[in-house]
PDB file of N, CA and C in Angstrom:
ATOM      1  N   UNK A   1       0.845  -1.179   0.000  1.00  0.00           N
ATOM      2  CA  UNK A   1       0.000   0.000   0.000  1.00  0.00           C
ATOM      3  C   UNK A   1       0.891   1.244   0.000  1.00  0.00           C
ATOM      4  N   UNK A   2       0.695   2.169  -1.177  1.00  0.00           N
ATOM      5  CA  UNK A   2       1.426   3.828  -1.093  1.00  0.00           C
ATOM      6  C   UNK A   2       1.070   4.498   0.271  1.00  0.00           C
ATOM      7  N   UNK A   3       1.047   5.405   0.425  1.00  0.00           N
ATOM      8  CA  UNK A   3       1.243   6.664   1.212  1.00  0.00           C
ATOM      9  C   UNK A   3      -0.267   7.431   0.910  1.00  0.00           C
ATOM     10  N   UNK A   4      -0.994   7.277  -0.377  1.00  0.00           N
ATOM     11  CA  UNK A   4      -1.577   7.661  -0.773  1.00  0.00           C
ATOM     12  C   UNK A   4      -3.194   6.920  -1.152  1.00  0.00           C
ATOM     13  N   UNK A   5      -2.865   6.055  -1.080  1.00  0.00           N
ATOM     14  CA  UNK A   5      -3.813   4.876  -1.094  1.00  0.00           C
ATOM     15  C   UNK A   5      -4.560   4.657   0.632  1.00  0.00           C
ATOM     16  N   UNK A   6      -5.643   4.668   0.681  1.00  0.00           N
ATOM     17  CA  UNK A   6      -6.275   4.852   1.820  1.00  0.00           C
ATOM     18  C   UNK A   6      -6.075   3.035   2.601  1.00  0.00           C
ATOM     19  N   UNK A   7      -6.305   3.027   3.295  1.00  0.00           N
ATOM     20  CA  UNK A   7      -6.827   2.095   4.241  1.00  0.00           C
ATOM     21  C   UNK A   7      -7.910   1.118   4.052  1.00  0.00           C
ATOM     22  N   UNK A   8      -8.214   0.200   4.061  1.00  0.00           N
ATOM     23  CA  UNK A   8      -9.405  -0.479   4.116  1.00  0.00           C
ATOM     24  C   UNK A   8      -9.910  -0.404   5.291  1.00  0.00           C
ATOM     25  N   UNK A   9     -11.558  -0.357   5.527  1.00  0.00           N
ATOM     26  CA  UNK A   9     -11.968  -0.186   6.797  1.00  0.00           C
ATOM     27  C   UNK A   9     -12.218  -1.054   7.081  1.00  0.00           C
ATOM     28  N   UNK A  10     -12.243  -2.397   6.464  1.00  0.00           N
ATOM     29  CA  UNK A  10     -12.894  -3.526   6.808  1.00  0.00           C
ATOM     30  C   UNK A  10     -11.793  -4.895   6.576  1.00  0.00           C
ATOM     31  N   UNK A  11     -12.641  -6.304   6.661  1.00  0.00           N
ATOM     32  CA  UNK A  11     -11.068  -7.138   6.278  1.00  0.00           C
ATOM     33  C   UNK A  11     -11.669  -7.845   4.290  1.00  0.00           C
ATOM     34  N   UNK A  12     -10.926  -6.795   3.624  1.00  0.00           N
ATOM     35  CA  UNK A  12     -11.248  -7.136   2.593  1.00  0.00           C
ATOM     36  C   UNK A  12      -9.808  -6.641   1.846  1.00  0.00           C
ATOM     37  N   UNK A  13     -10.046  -6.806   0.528  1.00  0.00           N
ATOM     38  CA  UNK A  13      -8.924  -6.436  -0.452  1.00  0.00           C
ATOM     39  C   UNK A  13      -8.981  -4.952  -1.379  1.00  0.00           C
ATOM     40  N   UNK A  14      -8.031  -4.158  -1.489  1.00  0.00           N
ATOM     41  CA  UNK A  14      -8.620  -2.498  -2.057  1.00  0.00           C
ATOM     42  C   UNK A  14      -8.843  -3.721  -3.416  1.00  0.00           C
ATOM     43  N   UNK A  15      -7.819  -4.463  -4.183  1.00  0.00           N
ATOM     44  CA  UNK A  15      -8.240  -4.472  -5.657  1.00  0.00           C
ATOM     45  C   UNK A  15      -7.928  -6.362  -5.722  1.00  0.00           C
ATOM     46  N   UNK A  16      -8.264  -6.458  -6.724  1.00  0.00           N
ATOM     47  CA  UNK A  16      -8.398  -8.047  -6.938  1.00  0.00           C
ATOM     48  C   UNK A  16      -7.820  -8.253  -8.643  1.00  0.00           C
ATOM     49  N   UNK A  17      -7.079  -9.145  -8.710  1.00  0.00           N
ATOM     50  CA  UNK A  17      -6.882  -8.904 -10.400  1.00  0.00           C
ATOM     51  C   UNK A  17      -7.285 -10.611 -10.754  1.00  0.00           C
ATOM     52  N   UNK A  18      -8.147 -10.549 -11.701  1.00  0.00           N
ATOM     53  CA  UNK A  18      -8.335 -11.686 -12.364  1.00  0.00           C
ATOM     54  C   UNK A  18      -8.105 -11.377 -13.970  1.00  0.00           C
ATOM     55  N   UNK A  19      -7.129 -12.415 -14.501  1.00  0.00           N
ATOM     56  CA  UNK A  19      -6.845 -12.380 -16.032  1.00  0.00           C
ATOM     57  C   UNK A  19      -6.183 -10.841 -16.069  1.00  0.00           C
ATOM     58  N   UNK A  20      -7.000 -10.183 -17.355  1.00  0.00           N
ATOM     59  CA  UNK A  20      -6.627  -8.840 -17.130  1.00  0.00           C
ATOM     60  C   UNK A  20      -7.180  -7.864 -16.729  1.00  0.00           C
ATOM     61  N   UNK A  21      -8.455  -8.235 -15.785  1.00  0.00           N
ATOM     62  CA  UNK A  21      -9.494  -7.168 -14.929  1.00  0.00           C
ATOM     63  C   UNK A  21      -8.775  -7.104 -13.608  1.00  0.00           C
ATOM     64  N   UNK A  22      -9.460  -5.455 -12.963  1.00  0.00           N
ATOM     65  CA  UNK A  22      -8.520  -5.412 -11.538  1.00  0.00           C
ATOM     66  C   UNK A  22      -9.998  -4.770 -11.257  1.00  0.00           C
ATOM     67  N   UNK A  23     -10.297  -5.620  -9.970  1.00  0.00           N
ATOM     68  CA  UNK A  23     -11.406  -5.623  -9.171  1.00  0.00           C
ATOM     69  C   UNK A  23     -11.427  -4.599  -8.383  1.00  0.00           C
ATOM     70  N   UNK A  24     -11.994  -3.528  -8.426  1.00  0.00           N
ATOM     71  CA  UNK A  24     -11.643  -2.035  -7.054  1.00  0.00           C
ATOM     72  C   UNK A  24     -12.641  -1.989  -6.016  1.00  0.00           C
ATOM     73  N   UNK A  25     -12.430  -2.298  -4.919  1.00  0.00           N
ATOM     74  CA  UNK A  25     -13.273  -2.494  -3.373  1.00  0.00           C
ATOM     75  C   UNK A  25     -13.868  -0.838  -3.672  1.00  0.00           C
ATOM     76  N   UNK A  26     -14.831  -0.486  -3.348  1.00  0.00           N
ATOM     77  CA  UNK A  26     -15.494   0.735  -3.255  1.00  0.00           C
ATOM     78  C   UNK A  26     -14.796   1.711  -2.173  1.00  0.00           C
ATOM     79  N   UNK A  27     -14.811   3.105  -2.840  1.00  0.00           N
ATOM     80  CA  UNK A  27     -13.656   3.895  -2.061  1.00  0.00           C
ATOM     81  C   UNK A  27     -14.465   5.069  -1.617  1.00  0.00           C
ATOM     82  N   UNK A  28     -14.601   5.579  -0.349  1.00  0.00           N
ATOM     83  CA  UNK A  28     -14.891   6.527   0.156  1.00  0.00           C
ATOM     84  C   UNK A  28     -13.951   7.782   0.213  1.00  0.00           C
ATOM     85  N   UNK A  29     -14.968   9.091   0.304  1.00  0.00           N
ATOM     86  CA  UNK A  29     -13.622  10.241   0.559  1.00  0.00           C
ATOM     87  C   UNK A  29     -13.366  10.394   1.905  1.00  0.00           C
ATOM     88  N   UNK A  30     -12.424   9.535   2.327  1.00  0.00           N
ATOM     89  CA  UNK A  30     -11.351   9.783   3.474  1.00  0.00           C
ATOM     90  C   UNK A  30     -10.205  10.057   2.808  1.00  0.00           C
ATOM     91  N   UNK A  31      -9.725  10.577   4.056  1.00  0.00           N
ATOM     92  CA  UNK A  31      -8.063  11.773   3.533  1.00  0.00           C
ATOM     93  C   UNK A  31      -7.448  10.109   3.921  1.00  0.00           C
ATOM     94  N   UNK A  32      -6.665   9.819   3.298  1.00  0.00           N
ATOM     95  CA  UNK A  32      -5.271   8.806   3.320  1.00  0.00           C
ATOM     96  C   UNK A  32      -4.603   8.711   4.667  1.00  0.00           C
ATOM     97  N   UNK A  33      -4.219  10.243   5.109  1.00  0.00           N
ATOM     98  CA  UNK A  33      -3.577  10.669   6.154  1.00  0.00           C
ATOM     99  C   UNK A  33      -4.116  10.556   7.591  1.00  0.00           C
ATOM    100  N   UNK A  34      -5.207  10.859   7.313  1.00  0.00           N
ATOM    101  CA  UNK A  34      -6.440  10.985   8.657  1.00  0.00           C
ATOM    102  C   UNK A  34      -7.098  10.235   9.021  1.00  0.00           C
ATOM    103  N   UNK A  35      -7.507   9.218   8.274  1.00  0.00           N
ATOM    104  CA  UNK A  35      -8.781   8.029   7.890  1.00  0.00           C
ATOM    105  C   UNK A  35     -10.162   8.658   8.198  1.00  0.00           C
ATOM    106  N   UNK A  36      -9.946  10.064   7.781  1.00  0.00           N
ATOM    107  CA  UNK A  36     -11.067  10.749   8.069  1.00  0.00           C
ATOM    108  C   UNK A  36     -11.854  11.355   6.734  1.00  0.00           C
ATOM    109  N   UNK A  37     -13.525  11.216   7.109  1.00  0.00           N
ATOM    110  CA  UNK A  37     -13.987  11.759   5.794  1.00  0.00           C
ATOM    111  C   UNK A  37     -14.383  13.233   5.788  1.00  0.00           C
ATOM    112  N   UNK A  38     -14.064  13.617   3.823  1.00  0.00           N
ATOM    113  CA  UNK A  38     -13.983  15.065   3.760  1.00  0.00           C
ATOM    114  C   UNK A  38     -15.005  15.326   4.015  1.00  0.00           C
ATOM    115  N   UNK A  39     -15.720  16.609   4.191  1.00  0.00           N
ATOM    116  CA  UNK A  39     -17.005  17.230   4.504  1.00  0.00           C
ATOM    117  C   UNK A  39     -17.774  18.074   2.811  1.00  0.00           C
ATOM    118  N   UNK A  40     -18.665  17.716   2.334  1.00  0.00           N
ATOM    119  CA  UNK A  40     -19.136  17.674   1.231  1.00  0.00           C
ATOM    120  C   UNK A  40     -19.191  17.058   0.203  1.00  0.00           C
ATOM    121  N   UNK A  41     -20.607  16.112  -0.644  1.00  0.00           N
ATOM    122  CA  UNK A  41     -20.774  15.806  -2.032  1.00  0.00           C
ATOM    123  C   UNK A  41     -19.550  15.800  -2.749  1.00  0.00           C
ATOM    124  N   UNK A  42     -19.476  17.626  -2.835  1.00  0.00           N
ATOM    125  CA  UNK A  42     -18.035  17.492  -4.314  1.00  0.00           C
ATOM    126  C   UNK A  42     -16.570  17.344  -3.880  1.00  0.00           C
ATOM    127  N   UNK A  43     -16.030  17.251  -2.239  1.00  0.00           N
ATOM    128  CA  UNK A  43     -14.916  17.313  -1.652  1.00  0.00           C
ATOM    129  C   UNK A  43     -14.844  15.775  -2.052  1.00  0.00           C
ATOM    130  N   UNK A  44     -16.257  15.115  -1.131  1.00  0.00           N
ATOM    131  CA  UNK A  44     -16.013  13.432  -0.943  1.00  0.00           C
ATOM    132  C   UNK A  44     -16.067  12.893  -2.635  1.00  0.00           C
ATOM    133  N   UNK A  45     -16.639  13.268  -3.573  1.00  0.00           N
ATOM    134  CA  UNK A  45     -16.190  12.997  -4.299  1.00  0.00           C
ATOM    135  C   UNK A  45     -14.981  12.869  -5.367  1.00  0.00           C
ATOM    136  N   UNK A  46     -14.534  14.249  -5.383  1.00  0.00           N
ATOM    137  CA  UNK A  46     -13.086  14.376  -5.272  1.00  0.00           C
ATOM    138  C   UNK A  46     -12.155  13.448  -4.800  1.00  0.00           C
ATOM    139  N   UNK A  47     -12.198  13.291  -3.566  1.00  0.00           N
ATOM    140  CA  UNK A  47     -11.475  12.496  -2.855  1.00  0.00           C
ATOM    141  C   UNK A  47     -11.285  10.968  -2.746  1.00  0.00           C
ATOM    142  N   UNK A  48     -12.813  10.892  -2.849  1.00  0.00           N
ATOM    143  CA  UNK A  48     -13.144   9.149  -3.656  1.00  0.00           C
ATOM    144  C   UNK A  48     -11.921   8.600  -4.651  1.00  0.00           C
ATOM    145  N   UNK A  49     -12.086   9.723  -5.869  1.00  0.00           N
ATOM    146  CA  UNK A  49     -12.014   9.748  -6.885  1.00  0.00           C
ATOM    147  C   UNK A  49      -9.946   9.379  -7.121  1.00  0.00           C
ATOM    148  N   UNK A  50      -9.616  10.659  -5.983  1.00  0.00           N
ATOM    149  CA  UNK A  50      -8.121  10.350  -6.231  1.00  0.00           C
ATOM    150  C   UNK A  50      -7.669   8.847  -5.477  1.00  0.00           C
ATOM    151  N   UNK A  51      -8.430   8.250  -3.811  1.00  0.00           N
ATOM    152  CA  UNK A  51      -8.444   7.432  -3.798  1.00  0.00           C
ATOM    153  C   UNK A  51      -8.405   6.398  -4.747  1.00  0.00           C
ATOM    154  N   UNK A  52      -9.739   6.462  -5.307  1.00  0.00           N
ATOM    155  CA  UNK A  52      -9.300   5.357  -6.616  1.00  0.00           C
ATOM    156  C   UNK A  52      -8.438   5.526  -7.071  1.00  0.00           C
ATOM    157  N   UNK A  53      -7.739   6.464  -7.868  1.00  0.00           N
ATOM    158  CA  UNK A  53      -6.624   6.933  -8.699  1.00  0.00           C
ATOM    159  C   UNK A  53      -5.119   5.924  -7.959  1.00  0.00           C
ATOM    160  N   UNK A  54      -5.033   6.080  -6.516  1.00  0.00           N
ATOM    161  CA  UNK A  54      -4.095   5.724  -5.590  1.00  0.00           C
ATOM    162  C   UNK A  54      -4.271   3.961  -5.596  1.00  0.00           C
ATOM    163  N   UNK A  55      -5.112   3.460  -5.654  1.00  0.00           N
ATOM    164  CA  UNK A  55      -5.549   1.747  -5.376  1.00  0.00           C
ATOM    165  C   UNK A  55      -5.173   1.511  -7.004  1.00  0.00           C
ATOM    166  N   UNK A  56      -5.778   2.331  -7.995  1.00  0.00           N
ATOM    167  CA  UNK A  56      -5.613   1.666  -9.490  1.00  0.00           C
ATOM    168  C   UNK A  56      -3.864   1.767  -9.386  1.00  0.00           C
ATOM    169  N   UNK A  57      -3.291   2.599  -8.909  1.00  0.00           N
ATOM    170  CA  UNK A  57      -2.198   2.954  -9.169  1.00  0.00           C
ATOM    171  C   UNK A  57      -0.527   1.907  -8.474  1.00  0.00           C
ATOM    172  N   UNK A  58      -1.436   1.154  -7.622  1.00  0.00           N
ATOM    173  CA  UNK A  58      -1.155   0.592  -6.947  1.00  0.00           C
ATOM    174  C   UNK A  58      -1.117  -0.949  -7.858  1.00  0.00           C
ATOM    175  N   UNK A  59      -1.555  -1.715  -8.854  1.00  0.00           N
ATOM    176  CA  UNK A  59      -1.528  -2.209  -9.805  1.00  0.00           C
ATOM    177  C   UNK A  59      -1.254  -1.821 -10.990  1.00  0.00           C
ATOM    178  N   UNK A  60      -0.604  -0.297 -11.609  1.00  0.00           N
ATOM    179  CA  UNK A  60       0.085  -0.189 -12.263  1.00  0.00           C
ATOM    180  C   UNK A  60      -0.807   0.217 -13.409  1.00  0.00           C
ATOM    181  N   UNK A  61      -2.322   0.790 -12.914  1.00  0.00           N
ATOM    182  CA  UNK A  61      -3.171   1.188 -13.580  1.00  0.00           C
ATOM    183  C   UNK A  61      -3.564   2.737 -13.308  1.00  0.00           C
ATOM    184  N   UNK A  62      -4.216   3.899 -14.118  1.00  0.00           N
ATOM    185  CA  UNK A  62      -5.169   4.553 -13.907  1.00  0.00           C
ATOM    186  C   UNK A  62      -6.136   4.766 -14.515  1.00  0.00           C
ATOM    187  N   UNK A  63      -7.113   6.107 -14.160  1.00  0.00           N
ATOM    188  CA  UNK A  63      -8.329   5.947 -14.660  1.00  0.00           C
ATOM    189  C   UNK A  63      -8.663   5.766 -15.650  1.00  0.00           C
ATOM    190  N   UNK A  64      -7.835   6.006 -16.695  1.00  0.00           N
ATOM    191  CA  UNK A  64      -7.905   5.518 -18.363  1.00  0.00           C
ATOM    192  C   UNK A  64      -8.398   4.065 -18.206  1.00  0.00           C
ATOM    193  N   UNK A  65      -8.008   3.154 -17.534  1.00  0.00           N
ATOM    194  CA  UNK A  65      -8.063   2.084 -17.345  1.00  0.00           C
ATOM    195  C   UNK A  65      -9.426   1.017 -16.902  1.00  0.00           C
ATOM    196  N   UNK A  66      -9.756   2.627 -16.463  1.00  0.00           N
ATOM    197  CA  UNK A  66     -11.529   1.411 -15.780  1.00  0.00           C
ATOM    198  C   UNK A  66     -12.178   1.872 -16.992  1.00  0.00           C
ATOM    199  N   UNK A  67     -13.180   0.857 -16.660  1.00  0.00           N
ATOM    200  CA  UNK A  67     -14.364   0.041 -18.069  1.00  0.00           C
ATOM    201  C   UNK A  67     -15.204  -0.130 -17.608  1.00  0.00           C
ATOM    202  N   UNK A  68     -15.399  -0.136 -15.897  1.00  0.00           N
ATOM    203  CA  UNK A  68     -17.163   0.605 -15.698  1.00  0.00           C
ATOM    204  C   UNK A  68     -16.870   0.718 -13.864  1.00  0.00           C
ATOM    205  N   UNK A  69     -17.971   1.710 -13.568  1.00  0.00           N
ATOM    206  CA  UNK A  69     -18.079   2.226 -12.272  1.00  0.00           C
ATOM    207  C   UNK A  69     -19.070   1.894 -12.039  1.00  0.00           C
ATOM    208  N   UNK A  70     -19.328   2.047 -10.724  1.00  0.00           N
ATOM    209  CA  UNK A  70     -20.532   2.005  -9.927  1.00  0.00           C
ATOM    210  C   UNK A  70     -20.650   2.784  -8.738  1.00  0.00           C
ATOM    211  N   UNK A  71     -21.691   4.136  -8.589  1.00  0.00           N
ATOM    212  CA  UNK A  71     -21.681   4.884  -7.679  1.00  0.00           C
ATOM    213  C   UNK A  71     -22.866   4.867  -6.930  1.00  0.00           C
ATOM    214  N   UNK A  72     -22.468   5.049  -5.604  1.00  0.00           N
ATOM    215  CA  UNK A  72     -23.674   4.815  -4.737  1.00  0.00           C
ATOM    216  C   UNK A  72     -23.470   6.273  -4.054  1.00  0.00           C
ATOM    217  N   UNK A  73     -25.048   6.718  -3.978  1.00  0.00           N
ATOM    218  CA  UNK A  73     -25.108   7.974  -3.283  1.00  0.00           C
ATOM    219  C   UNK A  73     -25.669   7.653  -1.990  1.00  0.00           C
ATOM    220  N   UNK A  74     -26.023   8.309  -1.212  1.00  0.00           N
ATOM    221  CA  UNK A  74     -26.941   8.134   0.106  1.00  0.00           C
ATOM    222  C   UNK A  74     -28.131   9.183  -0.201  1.00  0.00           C
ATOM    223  N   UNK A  75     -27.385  10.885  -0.796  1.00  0.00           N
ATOM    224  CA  UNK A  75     -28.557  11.649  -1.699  1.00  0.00           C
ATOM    225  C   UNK A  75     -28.651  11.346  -2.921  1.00  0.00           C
ATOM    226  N   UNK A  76     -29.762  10.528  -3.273  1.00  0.00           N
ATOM    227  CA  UNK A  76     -29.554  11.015  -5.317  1.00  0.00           C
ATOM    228  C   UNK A  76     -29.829  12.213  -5.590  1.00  0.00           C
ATOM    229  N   UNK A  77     -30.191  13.325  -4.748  1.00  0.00           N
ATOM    230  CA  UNK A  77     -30.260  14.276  -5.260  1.00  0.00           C
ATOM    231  C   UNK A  77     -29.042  15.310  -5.561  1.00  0.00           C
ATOM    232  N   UNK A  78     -27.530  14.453  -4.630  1.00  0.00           N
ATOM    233  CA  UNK A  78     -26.235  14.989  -5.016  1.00  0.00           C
ATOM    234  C   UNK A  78     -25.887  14.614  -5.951  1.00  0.00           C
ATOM    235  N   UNK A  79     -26.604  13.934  -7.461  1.00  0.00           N
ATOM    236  CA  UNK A  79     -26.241  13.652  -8.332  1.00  0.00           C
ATOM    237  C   UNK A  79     -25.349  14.696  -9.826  1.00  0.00           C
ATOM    238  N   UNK A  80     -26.350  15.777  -9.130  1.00  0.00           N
ATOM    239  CA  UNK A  80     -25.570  16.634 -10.132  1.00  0.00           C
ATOM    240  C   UNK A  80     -24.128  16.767  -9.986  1.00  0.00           C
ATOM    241  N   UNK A  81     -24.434  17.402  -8.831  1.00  0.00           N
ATOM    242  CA  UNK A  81     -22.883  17.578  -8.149  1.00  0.00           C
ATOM    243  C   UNK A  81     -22.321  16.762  -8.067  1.00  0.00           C
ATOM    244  N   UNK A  82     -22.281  15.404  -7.749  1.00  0.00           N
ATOM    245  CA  UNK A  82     -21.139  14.390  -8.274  1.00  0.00           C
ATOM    246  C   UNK A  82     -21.015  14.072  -9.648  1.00  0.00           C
ATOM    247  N   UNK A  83     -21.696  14.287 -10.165  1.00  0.00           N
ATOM    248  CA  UNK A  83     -21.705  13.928 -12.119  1.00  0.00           C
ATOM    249  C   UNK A  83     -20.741  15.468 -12.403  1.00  0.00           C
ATOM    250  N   UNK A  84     -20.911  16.409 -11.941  1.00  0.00           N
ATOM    251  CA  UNK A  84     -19.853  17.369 -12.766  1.00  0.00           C
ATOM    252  C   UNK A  84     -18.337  16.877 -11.900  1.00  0.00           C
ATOM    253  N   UNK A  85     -18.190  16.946 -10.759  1.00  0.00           N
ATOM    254  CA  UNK A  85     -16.651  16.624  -9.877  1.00  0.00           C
ATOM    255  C   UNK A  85     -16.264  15.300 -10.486  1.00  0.00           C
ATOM    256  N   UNK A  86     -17.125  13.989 -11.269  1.00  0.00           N
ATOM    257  CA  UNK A  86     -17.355  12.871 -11.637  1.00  0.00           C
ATOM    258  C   UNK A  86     -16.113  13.009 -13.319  1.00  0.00           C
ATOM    259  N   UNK A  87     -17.406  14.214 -13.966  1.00  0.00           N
ATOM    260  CA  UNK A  87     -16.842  14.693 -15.070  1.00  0.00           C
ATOM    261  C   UNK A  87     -15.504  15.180 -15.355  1.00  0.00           C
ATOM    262  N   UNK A  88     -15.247  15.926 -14.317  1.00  0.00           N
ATOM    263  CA  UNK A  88     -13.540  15.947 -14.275  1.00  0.00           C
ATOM    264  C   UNK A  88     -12.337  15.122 -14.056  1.00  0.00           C
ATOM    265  N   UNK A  89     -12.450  14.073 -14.042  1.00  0.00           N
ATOM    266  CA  UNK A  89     -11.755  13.008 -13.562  1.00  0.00           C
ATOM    267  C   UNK A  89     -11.604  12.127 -15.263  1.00  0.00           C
ATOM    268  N   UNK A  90     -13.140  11.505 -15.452  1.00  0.00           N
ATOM    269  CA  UNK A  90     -12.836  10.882 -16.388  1.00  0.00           C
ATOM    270  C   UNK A  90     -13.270  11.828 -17.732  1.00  0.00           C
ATOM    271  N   UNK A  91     -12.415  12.414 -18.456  1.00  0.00           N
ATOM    272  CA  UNK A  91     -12.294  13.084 -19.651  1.00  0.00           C
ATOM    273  C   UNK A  91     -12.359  12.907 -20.619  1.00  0.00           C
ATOM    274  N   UNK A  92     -11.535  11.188 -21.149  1.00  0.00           N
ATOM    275  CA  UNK A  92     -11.641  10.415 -22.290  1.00  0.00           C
ATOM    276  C   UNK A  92     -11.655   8.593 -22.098  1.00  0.00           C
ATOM    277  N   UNK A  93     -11.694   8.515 -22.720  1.00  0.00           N
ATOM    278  CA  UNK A  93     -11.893   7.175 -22.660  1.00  0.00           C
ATOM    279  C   UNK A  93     -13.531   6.681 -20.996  1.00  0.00           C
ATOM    280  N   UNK A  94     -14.414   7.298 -21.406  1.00  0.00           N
ATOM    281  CA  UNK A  94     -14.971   7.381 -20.010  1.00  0.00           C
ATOM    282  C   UNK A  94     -15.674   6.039 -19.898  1.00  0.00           C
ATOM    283  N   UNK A  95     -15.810   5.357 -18.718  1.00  0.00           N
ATOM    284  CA  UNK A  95     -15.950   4.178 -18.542  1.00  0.00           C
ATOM    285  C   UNK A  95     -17.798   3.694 -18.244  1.00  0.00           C
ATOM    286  N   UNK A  96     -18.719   2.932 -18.738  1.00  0.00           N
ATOM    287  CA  UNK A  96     -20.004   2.705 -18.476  1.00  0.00           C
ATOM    288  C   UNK A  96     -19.919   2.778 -16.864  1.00  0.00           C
ATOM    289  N   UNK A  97     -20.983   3.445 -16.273  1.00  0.00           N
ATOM    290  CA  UNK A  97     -21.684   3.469 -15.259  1.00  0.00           C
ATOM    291  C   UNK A  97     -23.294   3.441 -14.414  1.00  0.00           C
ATOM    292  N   UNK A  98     -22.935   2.769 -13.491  1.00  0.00           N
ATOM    293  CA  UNK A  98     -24.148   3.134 -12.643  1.00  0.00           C
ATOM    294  C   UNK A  98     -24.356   3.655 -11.742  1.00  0.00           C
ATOM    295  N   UNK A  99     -25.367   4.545 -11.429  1.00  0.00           N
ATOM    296  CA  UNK A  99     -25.615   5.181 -10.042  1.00  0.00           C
ATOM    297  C   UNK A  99     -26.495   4.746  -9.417  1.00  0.00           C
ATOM    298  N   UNK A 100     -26.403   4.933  -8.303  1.00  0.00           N
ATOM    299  CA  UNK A 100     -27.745   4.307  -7.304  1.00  0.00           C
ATOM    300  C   UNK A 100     -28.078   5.018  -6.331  1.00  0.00           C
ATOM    301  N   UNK A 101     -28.937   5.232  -5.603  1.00  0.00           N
ATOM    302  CA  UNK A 101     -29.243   5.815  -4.175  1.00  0.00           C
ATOM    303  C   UNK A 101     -29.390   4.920  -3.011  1.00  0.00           C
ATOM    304  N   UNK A 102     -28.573   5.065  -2.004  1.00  0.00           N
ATOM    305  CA  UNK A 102     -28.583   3.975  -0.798  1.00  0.00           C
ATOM    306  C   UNK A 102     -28.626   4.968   0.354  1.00  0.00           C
ATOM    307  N   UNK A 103     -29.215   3.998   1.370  1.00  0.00           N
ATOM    308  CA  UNK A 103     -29.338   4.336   2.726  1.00  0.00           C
ATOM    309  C   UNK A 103     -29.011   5.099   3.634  1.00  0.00           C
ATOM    310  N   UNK A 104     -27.880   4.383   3.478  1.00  0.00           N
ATOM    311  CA  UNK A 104     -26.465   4.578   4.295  1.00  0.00           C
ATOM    312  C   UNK A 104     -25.120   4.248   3.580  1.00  0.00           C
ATOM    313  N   UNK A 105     -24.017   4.906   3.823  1.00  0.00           N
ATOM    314  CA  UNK A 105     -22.717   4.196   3.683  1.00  0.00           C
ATOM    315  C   UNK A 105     -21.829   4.018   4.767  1.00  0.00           C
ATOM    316  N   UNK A 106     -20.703   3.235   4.668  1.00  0.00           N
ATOM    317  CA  UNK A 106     -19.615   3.359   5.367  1.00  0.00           C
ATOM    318  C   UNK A 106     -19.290   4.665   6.212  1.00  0.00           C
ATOM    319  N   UNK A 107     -18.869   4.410   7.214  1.00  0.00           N
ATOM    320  CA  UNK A 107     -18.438   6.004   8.033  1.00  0.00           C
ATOM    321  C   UNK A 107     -19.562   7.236   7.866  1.00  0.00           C
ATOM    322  N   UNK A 108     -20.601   6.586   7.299  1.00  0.00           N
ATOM    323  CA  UNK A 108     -21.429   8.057   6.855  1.00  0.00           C
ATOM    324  C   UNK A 108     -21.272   8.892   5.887  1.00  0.00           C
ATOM    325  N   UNK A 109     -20.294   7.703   4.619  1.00  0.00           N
ATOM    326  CA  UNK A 109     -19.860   8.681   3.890  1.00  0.00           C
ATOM    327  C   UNK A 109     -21.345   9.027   2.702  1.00  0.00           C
ATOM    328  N   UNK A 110     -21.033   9.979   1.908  1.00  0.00           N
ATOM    329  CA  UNK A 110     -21.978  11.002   1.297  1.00  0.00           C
ATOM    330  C   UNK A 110     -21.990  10.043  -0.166  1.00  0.00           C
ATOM    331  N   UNK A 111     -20.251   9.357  -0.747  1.00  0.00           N
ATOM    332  CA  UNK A 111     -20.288   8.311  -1.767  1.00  0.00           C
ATOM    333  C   UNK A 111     -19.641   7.216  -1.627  1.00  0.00           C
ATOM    334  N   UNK A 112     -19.785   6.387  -2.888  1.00  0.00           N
ATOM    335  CA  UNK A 112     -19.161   5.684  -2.668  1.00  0.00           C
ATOM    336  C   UNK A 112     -18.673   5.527  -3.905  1.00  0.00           C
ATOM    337  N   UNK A 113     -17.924   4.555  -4.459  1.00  0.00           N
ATOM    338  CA  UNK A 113     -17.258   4.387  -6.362  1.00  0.00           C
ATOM    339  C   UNK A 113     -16.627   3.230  -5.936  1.00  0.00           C
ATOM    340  N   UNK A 114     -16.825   1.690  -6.679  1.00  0.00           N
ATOM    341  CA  UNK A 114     -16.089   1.065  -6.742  1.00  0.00           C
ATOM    342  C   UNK A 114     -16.158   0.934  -8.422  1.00  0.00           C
ATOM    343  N   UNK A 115     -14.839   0.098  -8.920  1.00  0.00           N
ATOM    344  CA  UNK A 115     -14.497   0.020 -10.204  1.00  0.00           C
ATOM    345  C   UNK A 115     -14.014  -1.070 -10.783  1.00  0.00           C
ATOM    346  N   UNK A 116     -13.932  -1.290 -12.098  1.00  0.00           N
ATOM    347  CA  UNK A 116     -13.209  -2.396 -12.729  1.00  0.00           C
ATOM    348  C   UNK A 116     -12.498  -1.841 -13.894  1.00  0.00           C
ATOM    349  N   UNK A 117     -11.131  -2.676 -13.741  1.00  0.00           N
ATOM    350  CA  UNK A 117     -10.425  -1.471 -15.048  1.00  0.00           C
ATOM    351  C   UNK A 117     -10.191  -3.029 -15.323  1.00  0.00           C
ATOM    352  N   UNK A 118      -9.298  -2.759 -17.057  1.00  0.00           N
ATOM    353  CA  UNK A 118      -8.663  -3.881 -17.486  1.00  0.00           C
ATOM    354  C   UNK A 118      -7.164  -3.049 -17.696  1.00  0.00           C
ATOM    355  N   UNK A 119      -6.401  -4.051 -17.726  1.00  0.00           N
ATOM    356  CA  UNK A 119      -5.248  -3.428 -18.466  1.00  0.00           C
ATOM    357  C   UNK A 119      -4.869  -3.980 -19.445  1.00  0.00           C
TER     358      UNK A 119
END
């Protein structure tokens, strides 16, 4: 694990590689440093986001690399606002997704993003 790559909160694996897919455990915006989550939609998403960046990176992948997401909100109504902070991240090559609205998350976080890239 980098410096930069968060923690798992639980006893699971950040990524899994089968063949040439790399399996990404769903990433919350906690700071790396803190194991603490940021405060806002477009921060925690942000932060999600470089998380992932840090776990793909960690197999020698980035976001070019995933081929579909899956985002879970707790508001769907923060959808906008995570679809534009969303939009900045993936630029080209952008990967199929789904969104969903859930309950609850982890730590209370606001998202969530897990992923599958190939390389």
């Amino acid at each position: 694990m980098n410096s930069k790559e968060p923690k798992p909160i639980g006893p699971y694996s950040q990524t899994r590689r089968v063949g040439k897919l790399v399996f990404c455990s769903g990433q919350i915006g906690v700071d790396p440093e803190t194991s603490e989550l940021v405060e806002g939609v477009e921060t925690q998403t942000k932060q999600t986001l470089k998380n992932l960046e840090a776990v793909l990176a960690s197999q020698g992948l980035a976001l070019e690399h995933v081929v579909k997401t899956t985002v879970y909100l707790k508001n769907i109504e923060d959808f906008p606002k995570m679809n534009d902070m969303y939009a900045t991240f993936f630029t080209a090559n952008k990967p199929a997704r789904a969104t969903i609205g859930v309950a609850d998350l982890p730590k209370g976080a606001l998202i969530e993003i897990e992923a599958i890239a190939s390389k």
